[in-house]
N, C-alpha and C. Protein backbone atom coordinates (compact mmCIF):
# COMPACT_ATOMS: atom_id res chain seq x y z
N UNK A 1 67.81 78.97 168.86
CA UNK A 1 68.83 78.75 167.85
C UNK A 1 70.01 77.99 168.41
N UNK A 2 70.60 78.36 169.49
CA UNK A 2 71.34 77.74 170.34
C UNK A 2 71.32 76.08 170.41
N UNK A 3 69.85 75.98 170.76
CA UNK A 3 69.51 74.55 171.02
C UNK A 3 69.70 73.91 169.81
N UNK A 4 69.07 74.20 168.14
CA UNK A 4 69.21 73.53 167.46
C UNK A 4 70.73 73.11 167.29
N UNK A 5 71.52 74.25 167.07
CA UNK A 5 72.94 74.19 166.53
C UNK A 5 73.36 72.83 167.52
N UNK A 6 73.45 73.25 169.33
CA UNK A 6 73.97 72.29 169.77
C UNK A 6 72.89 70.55 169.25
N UNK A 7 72.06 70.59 169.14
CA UNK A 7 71.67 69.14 168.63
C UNK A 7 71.92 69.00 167.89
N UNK A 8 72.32 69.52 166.19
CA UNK A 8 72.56 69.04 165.16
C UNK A 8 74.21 68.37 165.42
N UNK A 9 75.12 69.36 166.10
CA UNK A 9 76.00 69.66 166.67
C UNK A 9 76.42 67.91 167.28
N UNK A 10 75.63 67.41 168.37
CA UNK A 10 75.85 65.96 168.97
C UNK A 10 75.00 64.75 167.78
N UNK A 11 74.17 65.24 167.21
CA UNK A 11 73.63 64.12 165.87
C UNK A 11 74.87 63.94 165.29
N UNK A 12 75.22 65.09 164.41
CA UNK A 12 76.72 64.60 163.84
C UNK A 12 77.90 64.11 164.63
N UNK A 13 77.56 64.03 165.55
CA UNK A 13 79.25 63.55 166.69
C UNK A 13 78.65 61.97 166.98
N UNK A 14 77.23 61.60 167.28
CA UNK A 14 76.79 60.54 167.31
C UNK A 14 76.89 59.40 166.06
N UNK A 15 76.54 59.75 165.11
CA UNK A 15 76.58 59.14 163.31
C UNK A 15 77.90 59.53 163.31
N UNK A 16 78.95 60.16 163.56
CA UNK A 16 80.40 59.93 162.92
C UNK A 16 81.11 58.96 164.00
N UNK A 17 80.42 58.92 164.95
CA UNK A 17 80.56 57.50 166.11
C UNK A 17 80.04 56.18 165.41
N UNK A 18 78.78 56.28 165.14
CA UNK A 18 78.31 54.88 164.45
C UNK A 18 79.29 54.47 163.53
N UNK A 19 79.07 55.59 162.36
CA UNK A 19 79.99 54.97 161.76
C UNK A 19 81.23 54.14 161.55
N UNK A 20 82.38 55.33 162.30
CA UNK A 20 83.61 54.70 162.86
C UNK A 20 83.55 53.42 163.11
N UNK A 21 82.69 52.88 164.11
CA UNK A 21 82.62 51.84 164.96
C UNK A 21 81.83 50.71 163.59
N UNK A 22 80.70 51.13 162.28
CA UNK A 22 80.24 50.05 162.04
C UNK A 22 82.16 50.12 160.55
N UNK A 23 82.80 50.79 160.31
CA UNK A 23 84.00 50.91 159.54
C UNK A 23 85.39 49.98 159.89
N UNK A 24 85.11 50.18 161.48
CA UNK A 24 86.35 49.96 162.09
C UNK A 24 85.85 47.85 161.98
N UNK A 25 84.52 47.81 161.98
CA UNK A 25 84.14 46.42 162.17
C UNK A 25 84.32 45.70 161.13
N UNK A 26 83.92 46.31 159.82
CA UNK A 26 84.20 46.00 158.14
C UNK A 26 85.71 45.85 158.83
N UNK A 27 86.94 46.42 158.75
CA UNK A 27 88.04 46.79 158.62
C UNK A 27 88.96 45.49 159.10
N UNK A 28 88.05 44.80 160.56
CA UNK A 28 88.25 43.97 161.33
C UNK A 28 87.89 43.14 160.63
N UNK A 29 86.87 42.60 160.02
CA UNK A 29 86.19 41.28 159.28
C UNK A 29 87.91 41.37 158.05
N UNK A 30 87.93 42.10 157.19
CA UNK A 30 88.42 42.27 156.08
C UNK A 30 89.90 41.85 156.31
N UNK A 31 90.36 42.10 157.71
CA UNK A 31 92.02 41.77 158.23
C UNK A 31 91.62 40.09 158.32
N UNK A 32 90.48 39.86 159.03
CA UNK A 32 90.69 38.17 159.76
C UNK A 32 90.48 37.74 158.49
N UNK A 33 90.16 38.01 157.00
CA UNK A 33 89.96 37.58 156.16
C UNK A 33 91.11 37.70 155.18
N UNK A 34 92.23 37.98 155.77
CA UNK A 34 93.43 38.03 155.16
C UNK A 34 93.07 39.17 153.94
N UNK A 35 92.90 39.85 153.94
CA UNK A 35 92.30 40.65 152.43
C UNK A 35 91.35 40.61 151.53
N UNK A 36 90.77 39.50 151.64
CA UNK A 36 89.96 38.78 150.62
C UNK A 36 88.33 39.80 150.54
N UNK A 37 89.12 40.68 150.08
CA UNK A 37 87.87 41.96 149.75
C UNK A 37 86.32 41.38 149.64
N UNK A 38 86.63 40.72 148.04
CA UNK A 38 85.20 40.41 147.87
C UNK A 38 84.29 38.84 148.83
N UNK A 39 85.32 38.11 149.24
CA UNK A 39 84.47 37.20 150.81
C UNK A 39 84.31 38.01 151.40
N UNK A 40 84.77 39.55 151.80
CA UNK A 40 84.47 40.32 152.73
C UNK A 40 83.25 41.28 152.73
N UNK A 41 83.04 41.35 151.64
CA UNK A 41 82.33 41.89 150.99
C UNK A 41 80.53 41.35 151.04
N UNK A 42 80.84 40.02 150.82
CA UNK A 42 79.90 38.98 150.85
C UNK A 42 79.14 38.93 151.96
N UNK A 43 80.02 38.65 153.26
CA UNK A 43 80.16 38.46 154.60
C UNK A 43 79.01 39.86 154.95
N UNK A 44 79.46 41.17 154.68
CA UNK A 44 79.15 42.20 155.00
C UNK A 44 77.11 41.83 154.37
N UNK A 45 77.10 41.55 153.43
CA UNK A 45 75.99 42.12 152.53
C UNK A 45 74.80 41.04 153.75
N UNK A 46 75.53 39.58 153.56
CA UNK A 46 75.09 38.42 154.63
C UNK A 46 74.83 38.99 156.06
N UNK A 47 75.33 40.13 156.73
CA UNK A 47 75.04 40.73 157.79
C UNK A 47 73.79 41.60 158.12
N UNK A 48 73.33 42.52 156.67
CA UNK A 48 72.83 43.33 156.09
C UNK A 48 71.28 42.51 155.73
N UNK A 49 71.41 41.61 155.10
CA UNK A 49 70.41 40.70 155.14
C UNK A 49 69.21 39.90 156.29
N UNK A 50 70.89 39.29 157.35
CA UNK A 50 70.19 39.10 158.43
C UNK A 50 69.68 39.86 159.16
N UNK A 51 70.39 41.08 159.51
CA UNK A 51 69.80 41.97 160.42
C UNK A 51 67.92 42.62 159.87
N UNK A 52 68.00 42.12 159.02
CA UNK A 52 66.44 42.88 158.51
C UNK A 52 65.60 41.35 158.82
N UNK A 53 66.22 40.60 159.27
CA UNK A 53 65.36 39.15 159.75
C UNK A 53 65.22 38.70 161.13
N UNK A 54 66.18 39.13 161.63
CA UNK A 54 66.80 39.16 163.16
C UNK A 54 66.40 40.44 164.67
N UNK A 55 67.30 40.25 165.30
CA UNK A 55 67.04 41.15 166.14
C UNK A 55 68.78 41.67 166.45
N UNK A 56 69.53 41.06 165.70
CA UNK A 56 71.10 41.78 165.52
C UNK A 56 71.29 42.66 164.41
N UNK A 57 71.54 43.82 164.88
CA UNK A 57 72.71 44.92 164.21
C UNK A 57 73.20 44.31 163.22
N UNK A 58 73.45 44.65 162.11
CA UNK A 58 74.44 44.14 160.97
C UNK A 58 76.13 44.39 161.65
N UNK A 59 76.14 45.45 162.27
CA UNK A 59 77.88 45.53 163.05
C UNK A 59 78.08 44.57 163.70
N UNK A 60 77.34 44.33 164.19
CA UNK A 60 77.67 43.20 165.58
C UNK A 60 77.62 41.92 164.92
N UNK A 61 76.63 41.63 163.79
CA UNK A 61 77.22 40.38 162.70
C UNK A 61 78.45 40.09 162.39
N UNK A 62 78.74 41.30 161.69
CA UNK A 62 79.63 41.72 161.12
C UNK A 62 81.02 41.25 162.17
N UNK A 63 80.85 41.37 163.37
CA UNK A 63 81.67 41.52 164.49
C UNK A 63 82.44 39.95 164.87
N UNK A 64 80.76 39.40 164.74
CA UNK A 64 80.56 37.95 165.07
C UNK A 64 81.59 37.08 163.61
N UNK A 65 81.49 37.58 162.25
CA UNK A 65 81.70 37.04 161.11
C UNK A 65 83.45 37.39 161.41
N UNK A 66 83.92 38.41 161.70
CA UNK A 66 85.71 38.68 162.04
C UNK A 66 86.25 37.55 163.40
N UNK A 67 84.91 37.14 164.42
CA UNK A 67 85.83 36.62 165.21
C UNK A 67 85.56 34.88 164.67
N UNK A 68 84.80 35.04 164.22
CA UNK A 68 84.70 33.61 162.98
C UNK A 68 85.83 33.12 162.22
N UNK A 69 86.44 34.27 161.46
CA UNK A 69 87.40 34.03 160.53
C UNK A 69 88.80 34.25 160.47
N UNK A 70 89.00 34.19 162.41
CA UNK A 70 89.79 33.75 163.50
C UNK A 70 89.95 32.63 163.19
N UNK A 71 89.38 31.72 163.11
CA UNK A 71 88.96 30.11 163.34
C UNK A 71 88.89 29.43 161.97
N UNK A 72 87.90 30.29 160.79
CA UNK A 72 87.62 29.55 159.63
C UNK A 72 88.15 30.28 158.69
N UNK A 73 88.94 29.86 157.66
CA UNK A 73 89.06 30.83 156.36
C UNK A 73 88.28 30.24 155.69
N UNK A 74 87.26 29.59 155.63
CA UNK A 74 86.13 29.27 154.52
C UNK A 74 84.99 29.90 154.39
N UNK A 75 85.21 31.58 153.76
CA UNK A 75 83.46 31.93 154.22
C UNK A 75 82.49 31.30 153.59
N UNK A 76 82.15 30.11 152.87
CA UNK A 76 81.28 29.84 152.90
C UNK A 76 80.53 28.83 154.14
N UNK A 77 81.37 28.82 154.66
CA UNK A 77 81.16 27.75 155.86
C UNK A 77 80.40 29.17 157.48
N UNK A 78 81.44 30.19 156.80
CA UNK A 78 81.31 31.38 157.88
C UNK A 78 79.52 31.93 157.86
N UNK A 79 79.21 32.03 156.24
CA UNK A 79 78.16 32.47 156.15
C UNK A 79 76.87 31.37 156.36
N UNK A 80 76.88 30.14 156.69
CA UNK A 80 76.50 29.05 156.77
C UNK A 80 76.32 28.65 158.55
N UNK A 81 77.29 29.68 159.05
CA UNK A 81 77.77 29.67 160.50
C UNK A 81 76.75 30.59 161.29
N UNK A 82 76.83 32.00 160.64
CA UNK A 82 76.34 33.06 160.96
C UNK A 82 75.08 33.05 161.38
N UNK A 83 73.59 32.33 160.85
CA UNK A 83 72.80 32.27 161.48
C UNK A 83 72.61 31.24 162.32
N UNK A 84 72.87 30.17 162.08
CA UNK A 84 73.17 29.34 163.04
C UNK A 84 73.51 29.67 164.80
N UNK A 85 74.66 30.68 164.58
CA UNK A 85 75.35 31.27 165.41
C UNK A 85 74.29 32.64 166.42
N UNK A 86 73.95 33.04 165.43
CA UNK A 86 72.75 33.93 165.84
C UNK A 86 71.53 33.21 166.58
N UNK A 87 70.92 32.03 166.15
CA UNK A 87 70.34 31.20 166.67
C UNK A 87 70.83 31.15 167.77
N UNK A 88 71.00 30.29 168.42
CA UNK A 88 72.19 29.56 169.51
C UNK A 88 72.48 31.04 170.51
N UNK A 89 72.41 32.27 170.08
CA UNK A 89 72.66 33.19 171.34
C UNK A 89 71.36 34.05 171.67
N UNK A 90 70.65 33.91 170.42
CA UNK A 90 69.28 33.75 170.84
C UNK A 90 68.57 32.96 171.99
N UNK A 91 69.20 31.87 171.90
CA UNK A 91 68.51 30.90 172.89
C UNK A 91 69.33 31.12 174.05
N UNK A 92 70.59 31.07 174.55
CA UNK A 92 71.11 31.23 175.12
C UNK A 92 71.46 32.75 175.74
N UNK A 93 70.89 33.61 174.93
CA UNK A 93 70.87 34.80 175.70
C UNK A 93 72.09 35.15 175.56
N UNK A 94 73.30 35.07 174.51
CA UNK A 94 74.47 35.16 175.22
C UNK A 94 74.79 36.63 173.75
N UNK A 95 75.97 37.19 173.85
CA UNK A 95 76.37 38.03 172.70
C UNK A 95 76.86 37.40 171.97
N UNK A 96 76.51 37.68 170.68
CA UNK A 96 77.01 37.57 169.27
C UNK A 96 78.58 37.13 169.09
N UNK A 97 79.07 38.46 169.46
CA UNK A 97 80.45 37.60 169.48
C UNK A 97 81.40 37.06 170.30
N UNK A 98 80.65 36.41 171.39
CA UNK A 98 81.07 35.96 172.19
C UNK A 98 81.22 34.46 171.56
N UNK A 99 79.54 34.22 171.50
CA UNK A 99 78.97 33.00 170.92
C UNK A 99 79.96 33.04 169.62
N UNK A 100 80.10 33.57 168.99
CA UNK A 100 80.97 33.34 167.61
C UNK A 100 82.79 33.10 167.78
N UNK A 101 83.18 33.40 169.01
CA UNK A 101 84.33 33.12 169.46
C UNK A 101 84.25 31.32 170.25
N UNK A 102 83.10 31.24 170.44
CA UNK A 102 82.98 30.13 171.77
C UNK A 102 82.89 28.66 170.47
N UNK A 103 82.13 29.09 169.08
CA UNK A 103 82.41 28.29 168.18
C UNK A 103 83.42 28.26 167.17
N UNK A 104 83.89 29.14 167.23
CA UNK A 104 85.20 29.24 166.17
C UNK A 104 86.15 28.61 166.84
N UNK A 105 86.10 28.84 168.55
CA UNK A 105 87.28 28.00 169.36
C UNK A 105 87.38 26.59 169.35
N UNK A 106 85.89 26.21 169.16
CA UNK A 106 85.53 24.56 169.18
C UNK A 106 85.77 23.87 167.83
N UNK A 107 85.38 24.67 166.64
CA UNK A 107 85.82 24.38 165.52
C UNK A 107 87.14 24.16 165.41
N UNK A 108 88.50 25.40 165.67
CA UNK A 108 89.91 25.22 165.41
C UNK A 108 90.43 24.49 166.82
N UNK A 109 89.76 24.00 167.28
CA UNK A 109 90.52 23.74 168.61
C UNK A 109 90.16 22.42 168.60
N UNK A 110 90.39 21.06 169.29
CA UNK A 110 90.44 19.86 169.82
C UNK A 110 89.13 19.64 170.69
N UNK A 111 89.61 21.09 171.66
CA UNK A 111 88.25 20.69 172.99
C UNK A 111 86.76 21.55 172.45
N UNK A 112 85.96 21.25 172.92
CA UNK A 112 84.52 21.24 172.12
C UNK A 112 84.17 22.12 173.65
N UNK A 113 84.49 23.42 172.91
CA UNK A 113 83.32 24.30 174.18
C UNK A 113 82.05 24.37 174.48
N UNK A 114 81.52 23.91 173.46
CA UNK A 114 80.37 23.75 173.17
C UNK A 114 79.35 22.61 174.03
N UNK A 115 80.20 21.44 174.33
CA UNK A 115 79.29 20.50 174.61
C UNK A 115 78.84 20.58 176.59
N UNK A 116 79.32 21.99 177.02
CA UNK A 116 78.45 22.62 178.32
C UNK A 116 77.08 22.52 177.90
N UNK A 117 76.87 22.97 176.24
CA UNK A 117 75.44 23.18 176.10
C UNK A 117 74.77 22.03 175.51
N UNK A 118 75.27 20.49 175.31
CA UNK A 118 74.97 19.47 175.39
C UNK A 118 75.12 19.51 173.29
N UNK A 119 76.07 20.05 172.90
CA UNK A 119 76.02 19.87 171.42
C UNK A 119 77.75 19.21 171.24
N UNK A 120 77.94 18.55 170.81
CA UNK A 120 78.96 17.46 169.96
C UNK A 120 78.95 18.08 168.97
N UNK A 121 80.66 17.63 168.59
CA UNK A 121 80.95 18.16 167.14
C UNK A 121 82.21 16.88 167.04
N UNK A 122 82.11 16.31 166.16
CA UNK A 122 82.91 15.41 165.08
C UNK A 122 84.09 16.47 164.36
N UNK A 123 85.10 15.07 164.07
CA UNK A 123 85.96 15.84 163.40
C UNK A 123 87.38 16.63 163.87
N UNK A 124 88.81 16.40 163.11
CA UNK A 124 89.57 17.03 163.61
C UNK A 124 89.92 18.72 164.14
N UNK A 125 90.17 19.14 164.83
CA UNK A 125 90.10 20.53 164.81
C UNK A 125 90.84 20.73 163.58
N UNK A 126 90.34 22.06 163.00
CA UNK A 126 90.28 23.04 162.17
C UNK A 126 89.96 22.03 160.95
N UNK A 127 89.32 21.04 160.79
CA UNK A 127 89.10 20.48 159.89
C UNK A 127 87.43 20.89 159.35
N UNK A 128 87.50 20.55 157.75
CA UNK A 128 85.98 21.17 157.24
C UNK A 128 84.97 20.12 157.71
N UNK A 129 85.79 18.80 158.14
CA UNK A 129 84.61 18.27 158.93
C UNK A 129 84.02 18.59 160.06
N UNK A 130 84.64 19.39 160.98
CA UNK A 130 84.10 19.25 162.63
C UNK A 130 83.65 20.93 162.12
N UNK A 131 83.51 21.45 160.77
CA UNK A 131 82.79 22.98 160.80
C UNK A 131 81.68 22.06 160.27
N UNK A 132 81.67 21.70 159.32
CA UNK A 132 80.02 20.82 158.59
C UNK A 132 79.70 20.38 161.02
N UNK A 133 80.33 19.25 160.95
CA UNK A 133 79.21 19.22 162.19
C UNK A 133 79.26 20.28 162.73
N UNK A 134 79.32 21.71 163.25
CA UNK A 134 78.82 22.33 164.34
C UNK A 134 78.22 23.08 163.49
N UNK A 135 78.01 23.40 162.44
CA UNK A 135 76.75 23.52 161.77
C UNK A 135 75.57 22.93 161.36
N UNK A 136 75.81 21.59 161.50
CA UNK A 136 74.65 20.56 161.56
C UNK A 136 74.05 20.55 163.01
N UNK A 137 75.12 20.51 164.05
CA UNK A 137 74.42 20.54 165.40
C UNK A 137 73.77 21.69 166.01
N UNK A 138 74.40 22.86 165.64
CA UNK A 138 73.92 24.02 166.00
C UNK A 138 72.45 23.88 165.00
N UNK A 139 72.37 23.92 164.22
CA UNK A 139 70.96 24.20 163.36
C UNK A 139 70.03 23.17 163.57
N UNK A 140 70.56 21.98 164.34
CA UNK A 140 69.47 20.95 164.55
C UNK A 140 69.12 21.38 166.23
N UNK A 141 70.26 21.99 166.95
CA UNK A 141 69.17 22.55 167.90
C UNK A 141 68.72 23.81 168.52
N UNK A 142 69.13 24.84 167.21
CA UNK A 142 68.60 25.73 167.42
C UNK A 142 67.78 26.65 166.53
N UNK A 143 67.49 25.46 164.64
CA UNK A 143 67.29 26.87 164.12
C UNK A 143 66.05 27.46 164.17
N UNK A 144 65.65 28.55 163.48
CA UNK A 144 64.79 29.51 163.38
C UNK A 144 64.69 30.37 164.74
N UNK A 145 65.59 30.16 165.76
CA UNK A 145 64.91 30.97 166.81
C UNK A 145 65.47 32.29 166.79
N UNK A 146 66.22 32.94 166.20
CA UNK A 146 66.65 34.37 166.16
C UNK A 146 65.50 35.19 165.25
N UNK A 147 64.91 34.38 164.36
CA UNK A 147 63.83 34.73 163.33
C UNK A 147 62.55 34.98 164.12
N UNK A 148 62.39 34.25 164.73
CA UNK A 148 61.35 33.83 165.71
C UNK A 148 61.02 35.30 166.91
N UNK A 149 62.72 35.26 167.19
CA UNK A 149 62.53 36.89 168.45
C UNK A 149 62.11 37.75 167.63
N UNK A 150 62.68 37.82 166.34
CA UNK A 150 62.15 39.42 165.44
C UNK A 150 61.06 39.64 165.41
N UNK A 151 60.00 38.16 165.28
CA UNK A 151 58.64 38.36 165.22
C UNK A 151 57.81 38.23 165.89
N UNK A 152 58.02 38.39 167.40
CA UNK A 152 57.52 38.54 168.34
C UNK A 152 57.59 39.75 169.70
N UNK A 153 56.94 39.94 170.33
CA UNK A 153 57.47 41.37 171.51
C UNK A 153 57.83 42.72 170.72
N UNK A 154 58.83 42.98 171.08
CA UNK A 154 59.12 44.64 170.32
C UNK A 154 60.31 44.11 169.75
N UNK A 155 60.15 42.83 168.62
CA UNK A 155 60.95 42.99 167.69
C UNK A 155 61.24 43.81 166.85
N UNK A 156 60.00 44.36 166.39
CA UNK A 156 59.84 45.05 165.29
C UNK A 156 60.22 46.41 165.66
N UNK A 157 60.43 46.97 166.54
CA UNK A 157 61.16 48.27 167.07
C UNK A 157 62.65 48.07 167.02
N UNK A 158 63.28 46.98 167.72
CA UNK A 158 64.53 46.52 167.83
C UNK A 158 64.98 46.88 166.10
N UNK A 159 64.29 45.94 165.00
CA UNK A 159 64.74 46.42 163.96
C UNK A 159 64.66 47.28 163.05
N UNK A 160 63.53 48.41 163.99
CA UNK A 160 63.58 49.60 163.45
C UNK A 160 64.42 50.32 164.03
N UNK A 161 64.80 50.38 165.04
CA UNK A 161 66.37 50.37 165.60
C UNK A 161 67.13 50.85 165.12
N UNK A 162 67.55 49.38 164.58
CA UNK A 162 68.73 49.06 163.56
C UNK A 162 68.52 49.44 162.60
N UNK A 163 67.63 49.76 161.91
CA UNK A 163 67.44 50.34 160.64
C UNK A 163 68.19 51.65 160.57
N UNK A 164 67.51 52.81 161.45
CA UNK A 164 67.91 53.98 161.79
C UNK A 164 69.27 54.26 162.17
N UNK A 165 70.07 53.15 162.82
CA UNK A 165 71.33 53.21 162.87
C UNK A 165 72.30 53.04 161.62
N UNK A 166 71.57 52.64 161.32
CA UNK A 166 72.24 52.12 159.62
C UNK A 166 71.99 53.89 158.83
N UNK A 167 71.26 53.98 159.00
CA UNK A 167 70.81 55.78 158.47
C UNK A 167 72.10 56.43 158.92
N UNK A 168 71.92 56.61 160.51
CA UNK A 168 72.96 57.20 161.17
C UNK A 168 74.41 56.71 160.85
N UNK A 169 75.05 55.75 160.31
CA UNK A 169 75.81 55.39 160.18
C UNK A 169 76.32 56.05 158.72
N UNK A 170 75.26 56.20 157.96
CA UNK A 170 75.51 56.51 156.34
C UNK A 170 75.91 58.75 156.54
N UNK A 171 75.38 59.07 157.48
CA UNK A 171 75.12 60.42 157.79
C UNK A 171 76.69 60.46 158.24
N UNK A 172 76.89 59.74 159.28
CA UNK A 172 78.70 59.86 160.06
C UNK A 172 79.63 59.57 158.94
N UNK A 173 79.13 58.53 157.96
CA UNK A 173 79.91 58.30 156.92
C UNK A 173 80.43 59.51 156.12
N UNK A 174 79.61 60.23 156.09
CA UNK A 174 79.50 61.28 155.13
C UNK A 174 80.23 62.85 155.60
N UNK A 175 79.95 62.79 156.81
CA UNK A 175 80.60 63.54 157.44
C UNK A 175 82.49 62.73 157.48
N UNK A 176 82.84 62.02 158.10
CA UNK A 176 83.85 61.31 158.20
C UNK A 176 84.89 61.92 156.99
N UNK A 177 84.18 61.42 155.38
CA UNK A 177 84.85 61.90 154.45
C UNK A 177 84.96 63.57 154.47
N UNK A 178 83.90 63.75 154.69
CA UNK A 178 84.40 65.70 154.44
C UNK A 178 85.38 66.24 155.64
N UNK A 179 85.33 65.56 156.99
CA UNK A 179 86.33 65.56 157.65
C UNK A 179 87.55 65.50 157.15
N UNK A 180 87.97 63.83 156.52
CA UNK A 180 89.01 64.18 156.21
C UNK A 180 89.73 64.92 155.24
N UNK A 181 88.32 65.29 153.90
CA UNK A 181 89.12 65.94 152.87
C UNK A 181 89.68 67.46 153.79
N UNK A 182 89.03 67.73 154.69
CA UNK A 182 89.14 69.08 155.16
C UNK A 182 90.67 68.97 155.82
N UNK A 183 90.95 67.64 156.35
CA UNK A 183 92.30 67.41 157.29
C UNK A 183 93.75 67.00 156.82
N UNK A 184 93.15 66.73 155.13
CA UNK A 184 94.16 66.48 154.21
C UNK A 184 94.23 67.86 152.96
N UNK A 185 93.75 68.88 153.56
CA UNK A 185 93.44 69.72 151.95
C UNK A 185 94.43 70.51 152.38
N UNK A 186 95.33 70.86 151.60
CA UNK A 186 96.73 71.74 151.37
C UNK A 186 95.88 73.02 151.71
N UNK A 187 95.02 73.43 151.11
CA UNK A 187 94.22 74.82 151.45
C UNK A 187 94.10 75.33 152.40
N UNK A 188 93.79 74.07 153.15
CA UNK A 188 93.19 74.36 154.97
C UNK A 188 94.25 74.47 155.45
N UNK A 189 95.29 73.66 154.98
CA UNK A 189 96.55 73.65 156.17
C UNK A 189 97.43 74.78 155.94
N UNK A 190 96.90 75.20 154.38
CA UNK A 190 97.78 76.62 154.21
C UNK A 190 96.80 77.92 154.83
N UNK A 191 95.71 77.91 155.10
CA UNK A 191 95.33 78.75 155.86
C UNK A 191 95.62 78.73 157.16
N UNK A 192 95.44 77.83 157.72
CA UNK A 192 95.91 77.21 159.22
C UNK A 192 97.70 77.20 159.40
């Protein structure tokens, strides 16, 4: 009995971790997006999508799409970015939002971080032209390959994975709220 209590005990401390962390990432996308709920919204669902195609987490999309909109306030350009972007660290092996910082910098910036990896981008910084090219260049040399890892090796575990975390995430969620009604309820604090 012991044993169960303490495992149910760290399940719920684990899922009210996921959660936090996939909340705190929404929270982050939704600030670099100046408020703009429903692009944020969008952004989120676009994460949710890929990750059931990919071998990335919808958080860590999600992660990649906030340090994006650092750089771009156009999500349609962001969501246009996103696999692209996923591509490209696929190949390169590199993290999500690293890679999504390393193009958002090249986009709003002058100098082209990018062209270490032999890709050019046109266009003034922060202009919608030099985002059209590093979305033309990125997808001319990298796309389909994030699609490609899912369906090969132990992709298909990776996004059963992620699936389950997404479970776990909805479980911490749930807990989270009864947490706080419990930490805001006049009742409790008048018993306490």
């Amino acid at each position: 009995a012991a044993f169960s209590v303490t495992a149910i005990y760290q399940y719920g401390k684990a899922a009210v971790q996921a959660a936090n962390e996939s909340q705190q990432a929404e929270a982050k996308l939704l600030t670099a997006m100046k408020g703009r709920a429903g692009a944020t919204r969008e952004l989120i669902d676009l994460a949710s999508q890929l990750q059931g195609k990919t071998l990335f987490d919808d958080d860590v999309t999600v992660e990649a799409a906030a340090q994006l909109a650092v750089f771009i306030k156009n999500e349609e350009q962001i969501k246009r970015l996103l696999p692209a972007i996923q591509d490209m660290a696929t190949v390169l092996k590199m993290d999500l939002a690293q890679a999504a910082t390393l193009v958002g910098k090249t986009i709003g910036a002058s100098t082209n971080a990018l062209s270490r990896y032999g890709i050019s981008i046109d266009g003034a910084a922060g202009s919608s032209e030099r985002a059209e090219s590093a979305i033309d260049a990125l997808t001319k040399k990298f796309f389909g390959q994030s699609e490609a890892a899912a369906k090969t090796g132990s992709g298909a575990i990776t996004q059963l994975e992620n699936a389950i975390g997404n479970l776990n995430e909805q479980v911490g969620a749930f807990i989270i709220t009864w947490q706080n009604f419990l930490a805001t309820s006049k009742f409790v604090k008048g018993v306490l």
